[in-house]
PDB file of N, CA and C in Angstrom:
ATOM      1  N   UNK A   1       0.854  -1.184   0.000  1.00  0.00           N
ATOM      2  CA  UNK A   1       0.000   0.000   0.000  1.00  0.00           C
ATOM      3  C   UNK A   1       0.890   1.233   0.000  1.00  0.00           C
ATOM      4  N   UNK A   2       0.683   2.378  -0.984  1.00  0.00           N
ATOM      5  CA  UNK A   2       1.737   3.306  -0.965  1.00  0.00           C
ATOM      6  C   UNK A   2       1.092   3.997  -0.048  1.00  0.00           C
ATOM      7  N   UNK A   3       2.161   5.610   0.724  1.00  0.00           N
ATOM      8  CA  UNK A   3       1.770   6.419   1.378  1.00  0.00           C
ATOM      9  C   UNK A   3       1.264   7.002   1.159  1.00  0.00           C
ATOM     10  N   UNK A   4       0.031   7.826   1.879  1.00  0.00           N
ATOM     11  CA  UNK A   4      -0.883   8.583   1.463  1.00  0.00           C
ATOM     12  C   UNK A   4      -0.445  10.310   1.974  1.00  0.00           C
ATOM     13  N   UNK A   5       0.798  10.629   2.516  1.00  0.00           N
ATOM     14  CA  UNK A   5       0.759  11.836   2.460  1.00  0.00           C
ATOM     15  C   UNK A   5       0.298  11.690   4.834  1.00  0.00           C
ATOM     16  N   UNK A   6       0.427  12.943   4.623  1.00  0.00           N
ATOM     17  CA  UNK A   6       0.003  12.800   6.777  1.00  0.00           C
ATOM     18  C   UNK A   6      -1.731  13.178   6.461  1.00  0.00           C
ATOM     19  N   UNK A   7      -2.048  11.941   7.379  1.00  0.00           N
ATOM     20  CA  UNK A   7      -3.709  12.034   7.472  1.00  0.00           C
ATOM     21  C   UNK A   7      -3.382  12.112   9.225  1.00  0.00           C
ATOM     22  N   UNK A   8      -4.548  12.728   9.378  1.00  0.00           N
ATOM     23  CA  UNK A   8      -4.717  13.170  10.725  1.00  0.00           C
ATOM     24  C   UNK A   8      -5.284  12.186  11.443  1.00  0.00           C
ATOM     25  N   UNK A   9      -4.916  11.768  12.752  1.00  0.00           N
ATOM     26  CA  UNK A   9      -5.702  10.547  13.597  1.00  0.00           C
ATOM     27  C   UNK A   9      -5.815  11.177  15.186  1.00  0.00           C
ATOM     28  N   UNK A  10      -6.805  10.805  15.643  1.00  0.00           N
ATOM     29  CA  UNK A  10      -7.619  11.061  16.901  1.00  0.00           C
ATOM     30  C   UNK A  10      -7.994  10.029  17.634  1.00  0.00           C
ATOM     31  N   UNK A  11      -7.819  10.358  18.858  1.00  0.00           N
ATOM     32  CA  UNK A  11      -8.332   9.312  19.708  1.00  0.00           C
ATOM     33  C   UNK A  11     -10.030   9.298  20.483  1.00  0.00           C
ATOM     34  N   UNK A  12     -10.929   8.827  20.658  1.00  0.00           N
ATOM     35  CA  UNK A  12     -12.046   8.600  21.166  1.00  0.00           C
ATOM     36  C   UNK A  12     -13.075   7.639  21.336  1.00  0.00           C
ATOM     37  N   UNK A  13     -14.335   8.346  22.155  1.00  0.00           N
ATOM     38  CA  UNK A  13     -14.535   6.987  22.674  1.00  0.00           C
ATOM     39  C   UNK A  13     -16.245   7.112  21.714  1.00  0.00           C
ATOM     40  N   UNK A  14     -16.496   5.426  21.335  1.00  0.00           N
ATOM     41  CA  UNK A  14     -17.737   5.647  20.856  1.00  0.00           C
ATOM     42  C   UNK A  14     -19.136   6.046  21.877  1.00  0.00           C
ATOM     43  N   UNK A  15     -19.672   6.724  20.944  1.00  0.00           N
ATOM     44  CA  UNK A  15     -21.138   6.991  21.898  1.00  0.00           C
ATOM     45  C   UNK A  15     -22.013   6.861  21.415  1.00  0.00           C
ATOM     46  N   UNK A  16     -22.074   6.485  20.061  1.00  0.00           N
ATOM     47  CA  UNK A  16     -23.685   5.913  19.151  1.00  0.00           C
ATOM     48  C   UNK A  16     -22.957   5.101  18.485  1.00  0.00           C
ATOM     49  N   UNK A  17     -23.165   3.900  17.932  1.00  0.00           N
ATOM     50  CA  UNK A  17     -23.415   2.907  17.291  1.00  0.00           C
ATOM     51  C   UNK A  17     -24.638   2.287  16.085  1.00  0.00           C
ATOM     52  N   UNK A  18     -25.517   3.006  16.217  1.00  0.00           N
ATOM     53  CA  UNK A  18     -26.911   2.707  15.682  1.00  0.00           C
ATOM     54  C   UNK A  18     -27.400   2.726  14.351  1.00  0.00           C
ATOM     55  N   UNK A  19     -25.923   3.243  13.990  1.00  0.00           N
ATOM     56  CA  UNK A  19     -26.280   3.391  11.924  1.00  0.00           C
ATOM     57  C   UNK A  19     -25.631   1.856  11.848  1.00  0.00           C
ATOM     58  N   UNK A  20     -26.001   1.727  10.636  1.00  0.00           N
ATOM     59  CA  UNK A  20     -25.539   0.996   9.801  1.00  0.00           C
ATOM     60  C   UNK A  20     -24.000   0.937   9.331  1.00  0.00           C
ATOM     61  N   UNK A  21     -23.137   0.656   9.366  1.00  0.00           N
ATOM     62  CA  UNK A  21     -21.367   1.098   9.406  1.00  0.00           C
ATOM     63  C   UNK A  21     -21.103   2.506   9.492  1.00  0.00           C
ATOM     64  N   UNK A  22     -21.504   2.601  10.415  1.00  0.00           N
ATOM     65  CA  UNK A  22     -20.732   4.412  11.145  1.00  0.00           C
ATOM     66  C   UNK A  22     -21.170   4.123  12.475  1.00  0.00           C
ATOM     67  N   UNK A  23     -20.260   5.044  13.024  1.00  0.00           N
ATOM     68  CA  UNK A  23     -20.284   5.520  14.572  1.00  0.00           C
ATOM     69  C   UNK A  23     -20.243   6.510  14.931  1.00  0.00           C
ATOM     70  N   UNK A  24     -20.435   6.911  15.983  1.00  0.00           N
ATOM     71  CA  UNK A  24     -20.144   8.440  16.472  1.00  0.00           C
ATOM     72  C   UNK A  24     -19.307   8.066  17.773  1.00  0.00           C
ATOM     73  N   UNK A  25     -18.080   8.836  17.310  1.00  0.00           N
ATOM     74  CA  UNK A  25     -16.695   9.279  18.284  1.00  0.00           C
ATOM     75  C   UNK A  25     -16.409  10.320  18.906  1.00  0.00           C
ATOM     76  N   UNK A  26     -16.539  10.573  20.158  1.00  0.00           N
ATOM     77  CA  UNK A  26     -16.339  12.003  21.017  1.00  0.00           C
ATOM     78  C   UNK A  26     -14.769  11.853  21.179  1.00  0.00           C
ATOM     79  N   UNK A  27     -14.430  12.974  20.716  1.00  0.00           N
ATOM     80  CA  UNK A  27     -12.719  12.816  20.897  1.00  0.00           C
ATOM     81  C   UNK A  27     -13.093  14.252  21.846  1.00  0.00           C
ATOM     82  N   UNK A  28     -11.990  14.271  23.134  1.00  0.00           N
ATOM     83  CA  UNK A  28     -12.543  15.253  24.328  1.00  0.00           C
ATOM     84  C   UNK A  28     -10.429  15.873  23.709  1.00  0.00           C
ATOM     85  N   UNK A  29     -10.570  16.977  24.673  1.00  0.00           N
ATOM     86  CA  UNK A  29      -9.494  17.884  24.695  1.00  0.00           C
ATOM     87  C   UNK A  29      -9.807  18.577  25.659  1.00  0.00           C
ATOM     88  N   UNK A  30      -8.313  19.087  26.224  1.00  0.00           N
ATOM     89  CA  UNK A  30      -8.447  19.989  27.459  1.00  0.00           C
ATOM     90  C   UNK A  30      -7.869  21.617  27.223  1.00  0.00           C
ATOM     91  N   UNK A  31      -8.588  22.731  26.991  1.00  0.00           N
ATOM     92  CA  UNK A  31      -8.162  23.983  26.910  1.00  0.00           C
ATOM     93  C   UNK A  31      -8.004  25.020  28.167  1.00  0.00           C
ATOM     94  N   UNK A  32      -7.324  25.862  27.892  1.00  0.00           N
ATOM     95  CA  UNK A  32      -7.331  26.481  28.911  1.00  0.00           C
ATOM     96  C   UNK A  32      -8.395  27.381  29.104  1.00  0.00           C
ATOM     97  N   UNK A  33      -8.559  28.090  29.969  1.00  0.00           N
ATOM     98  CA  UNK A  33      -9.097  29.335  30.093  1.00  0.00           C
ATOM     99  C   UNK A  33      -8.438  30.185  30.114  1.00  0.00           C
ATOM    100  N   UNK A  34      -9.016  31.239  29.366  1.00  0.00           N
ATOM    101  CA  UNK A  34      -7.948  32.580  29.253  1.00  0.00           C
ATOM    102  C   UNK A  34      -8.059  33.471  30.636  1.00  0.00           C
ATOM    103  N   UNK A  35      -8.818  33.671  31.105  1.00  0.00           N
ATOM    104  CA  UNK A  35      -8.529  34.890  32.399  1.00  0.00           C
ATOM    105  C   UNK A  35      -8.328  34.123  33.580  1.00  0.00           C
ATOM    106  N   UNK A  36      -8.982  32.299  33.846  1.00  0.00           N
ATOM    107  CA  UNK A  36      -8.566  32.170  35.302  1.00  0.00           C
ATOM    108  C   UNK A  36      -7.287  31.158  34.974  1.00  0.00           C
ATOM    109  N   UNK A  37      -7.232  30.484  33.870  1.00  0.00           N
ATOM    110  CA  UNK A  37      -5.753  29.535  33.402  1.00  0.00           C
ATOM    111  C   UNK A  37      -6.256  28.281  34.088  1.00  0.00           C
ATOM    112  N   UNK A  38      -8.096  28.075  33.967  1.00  0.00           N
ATOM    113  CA  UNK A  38      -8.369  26.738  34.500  1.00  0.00           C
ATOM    114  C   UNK A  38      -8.745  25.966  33.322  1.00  0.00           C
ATOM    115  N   UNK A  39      -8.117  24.677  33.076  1.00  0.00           N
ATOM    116  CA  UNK A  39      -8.226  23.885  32.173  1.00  0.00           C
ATOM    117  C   UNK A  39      -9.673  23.112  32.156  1.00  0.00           C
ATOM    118  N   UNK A  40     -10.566  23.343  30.989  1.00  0.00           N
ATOM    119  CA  UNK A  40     -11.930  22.938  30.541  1.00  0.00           C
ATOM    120  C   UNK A  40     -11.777  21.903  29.972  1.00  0.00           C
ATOM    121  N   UNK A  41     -12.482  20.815  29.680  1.00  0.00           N
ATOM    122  CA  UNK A  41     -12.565  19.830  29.006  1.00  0.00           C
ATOM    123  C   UNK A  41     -13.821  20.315  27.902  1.00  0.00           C
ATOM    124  N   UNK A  42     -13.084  20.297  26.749  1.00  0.00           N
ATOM    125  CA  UNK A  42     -13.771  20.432  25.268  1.00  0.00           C
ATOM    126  C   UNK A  42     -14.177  19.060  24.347  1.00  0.00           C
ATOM    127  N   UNK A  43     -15.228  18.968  23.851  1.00  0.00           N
ATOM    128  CA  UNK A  43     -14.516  17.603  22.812  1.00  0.00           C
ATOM    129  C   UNK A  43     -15.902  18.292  21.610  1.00  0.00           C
ATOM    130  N   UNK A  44     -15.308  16.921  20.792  1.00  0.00           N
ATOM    131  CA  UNK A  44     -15.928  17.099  19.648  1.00  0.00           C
ATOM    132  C   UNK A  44     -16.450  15.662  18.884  1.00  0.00           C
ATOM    133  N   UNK A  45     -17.518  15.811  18.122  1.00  0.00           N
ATOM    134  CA  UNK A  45     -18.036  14.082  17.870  1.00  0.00           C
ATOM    135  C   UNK A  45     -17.767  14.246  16.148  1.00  0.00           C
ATOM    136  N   UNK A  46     -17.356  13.077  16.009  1.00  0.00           N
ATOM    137  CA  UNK A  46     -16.830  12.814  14.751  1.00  0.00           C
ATOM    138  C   UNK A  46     -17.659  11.709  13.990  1.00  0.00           C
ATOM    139  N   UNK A  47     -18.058  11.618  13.082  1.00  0.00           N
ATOM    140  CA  UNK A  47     -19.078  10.514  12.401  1.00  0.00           C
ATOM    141  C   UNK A  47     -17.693   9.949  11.938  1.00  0.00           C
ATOM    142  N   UNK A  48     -18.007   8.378  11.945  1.00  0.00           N
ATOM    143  CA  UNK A  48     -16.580   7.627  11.289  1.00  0.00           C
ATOM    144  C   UNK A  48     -17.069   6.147  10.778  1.00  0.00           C
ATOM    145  N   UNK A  49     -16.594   5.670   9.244  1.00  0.00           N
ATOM    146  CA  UNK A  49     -17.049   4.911   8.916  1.00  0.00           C
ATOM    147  C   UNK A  49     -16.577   3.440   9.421  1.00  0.00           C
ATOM    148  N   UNK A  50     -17.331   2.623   9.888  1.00  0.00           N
ATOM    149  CA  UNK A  50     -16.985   1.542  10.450  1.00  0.00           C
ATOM    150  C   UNK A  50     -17.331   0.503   9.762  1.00  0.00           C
ATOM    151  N   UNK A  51     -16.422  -0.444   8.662  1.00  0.00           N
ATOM    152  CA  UNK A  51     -16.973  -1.513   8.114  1.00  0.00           C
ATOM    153  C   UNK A  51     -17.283  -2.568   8.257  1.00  0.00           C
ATOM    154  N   UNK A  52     -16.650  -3.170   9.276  1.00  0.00           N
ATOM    155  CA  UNK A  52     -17.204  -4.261  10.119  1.00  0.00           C
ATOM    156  C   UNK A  52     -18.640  -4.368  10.756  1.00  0.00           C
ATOM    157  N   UNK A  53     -18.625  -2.977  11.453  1.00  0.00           N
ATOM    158  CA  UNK A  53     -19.610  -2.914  12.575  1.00  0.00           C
ATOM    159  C   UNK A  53     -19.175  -3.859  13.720  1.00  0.00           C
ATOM    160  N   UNK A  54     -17.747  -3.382  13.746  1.00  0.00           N
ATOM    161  CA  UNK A  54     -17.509  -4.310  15.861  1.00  0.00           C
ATOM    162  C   UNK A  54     -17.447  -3.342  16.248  1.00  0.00           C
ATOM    163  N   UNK A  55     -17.694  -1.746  16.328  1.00  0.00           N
ATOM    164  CA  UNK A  55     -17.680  -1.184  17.614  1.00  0.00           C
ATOM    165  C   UNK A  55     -18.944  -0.944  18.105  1.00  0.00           C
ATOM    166  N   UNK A  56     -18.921  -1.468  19.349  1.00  0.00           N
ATOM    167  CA  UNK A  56     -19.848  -0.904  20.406  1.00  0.00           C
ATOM    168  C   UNK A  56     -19.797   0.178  21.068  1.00  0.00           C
ATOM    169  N   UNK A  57     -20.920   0.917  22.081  1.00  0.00           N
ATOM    170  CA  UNK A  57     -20.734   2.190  22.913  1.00  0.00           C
ATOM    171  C   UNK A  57     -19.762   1.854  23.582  1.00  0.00           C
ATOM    172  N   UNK A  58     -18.901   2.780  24.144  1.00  0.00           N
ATOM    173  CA  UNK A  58     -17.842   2.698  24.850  1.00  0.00           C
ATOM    174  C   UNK A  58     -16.356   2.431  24.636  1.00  0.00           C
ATOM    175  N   UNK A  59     -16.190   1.628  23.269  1.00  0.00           N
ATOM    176  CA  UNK A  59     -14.666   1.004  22.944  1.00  0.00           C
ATOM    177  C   UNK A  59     -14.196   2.678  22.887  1.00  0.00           C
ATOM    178  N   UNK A  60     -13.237   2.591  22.869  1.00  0.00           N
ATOM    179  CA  UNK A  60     -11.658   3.572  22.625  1.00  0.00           C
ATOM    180  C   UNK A  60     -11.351   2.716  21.442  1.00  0.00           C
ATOM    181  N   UNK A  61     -11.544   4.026  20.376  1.00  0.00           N
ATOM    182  CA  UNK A  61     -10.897   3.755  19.291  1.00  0.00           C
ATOM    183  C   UNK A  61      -9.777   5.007  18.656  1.00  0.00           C
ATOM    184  N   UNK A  62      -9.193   4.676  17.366  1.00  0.00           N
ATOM    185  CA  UNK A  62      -8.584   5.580  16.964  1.00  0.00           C
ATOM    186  C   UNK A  62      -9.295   5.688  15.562  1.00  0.00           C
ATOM    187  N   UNK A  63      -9.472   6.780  14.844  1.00  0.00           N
ATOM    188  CA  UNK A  63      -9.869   7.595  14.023  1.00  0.00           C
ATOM    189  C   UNK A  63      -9.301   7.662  12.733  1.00  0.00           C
ATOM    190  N   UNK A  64      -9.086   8.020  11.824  1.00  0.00           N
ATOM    191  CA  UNK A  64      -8.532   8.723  11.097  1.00  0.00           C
ATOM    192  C   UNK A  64      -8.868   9.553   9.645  1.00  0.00           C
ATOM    193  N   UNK A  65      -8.191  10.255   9.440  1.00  0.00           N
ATOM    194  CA  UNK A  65      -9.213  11.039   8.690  1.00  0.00           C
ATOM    195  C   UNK A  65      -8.969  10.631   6.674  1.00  0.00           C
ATOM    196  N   UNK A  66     -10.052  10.947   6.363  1.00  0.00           N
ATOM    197  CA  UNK A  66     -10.579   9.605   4.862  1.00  0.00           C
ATOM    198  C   UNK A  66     -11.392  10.589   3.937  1.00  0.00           C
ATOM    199  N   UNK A  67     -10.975   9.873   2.745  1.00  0.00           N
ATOM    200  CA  UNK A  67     -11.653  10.800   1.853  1.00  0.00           C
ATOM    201  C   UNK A  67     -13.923  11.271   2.068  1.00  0.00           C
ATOM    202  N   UNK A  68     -13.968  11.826   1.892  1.00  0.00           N
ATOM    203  CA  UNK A  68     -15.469  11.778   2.019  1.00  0.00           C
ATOM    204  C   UNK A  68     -16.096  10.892   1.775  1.00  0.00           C
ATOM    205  N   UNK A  69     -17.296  10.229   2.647  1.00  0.00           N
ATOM    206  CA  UNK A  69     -17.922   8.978   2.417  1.00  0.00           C
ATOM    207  C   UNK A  69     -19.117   9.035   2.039  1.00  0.00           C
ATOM    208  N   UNK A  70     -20.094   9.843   3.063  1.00  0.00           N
ATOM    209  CA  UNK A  70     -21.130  10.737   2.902  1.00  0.00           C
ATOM    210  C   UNK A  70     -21.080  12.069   3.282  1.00  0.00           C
ATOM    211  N   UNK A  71     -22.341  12.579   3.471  1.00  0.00           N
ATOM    212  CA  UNK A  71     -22.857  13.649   3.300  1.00  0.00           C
ATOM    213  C   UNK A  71     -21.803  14.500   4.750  1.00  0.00           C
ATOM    214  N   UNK A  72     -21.583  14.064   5.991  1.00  0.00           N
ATOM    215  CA  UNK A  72     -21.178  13.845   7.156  1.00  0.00           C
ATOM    216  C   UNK A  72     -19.693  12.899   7.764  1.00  0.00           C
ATOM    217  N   UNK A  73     -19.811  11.993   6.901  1.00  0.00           N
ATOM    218  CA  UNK A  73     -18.555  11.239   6.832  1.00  0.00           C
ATOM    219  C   UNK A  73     -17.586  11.485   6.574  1.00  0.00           C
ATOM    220  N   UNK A  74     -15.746  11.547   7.232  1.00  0.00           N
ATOM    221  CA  UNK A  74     -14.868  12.108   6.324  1.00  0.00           C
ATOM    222  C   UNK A  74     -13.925  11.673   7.260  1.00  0.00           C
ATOM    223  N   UNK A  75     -14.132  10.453   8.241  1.00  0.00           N
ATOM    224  CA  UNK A  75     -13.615   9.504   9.414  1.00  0.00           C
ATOM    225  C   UNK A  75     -13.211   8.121   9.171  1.00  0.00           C
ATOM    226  N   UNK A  76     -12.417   7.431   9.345  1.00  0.00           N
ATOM    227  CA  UNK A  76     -12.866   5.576   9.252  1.00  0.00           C
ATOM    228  C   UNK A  76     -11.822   5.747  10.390  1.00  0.00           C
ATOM    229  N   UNK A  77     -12.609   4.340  10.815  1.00  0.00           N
ATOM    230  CA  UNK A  77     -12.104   4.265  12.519  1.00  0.00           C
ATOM    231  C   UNK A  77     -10.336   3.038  11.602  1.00  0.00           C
ATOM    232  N   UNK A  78      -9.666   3.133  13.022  1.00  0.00           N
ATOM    233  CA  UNK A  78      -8.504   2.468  12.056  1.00  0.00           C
ATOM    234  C   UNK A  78      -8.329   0.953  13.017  1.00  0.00           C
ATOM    235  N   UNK A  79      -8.694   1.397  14.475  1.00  0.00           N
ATOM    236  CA  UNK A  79      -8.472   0.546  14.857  1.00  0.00           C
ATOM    237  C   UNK A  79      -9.152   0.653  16.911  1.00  0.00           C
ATOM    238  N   UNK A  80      -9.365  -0.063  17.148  1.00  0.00           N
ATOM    239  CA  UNK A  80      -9.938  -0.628  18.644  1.00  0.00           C
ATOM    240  C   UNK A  80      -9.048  -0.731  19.586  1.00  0.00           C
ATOM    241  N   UNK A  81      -9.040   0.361  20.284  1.00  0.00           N
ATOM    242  CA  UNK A  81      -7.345   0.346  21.608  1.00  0.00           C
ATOM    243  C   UNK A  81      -8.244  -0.728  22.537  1.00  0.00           C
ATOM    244  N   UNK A  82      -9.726  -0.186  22.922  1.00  0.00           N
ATOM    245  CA  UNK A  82      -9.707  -1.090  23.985  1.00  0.00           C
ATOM    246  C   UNK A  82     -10.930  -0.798  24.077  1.00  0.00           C
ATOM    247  N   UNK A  83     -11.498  -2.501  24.305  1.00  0.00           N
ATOM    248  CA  UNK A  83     -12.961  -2.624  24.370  1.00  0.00           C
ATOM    249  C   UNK A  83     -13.757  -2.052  25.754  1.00  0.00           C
ATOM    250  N   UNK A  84     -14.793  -1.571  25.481  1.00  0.00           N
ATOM    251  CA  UNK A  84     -16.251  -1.620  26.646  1.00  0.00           C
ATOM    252  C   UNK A  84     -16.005  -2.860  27.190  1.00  0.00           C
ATOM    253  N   UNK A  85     -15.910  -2.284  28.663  1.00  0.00           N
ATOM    254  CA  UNK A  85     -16.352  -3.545  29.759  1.00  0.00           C
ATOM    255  C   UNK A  85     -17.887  -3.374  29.918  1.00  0.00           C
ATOM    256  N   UNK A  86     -18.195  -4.656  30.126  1.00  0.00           N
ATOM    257  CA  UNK A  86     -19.813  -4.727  29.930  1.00  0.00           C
ATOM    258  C   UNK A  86     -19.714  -5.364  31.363  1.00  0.00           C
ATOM    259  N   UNK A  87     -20.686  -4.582  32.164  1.00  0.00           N
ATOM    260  CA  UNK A  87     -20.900  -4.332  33.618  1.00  0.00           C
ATOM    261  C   UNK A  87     -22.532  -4.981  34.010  1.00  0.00           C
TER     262      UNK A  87
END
């Protein structure tokens, strides 16, 4: 497989599952605040195409970023750090 040039990859955790090969990935980040210098937790949800369909709510996955799929799509997950414990 040749190189594709730097594609961007993210880490997060799933929080919908319910389409049909896609997911939704909250990748969180921590910013500062500008006047008190207290660090906020930010994130952002990423639609990402999943072809299998093995992720469930909760896995930690990694991301990466893909040519457009749909309308919303522009994610495929690459790979599963670590599964949902099911409690």
């Amino acid at each position: 497989m040749s190189e594709r040039g730097s594609r961007r990859t993210l880490v997060g955790t799933v929080v919908s599952n319910k389409m049909d090969k896609t997911v939704v990935v909250r990748v969180e980040r921590l910013v500062q605040d500008q006047r008190y210098k207290k660090y906020i937790r930010r994130y952002s949800r990423f639609m990402a195409h999943d072809e299998s369909n093995s992720c469930t709510e909760g896995d930690q996955v990694r991301i990466i970023e893909h040519r457009p799929i749909s309308k919303r799509k522009r994610w495929m997950v690459q790979e599963t750090l670590e599964k949902a414990t099911s409690v």
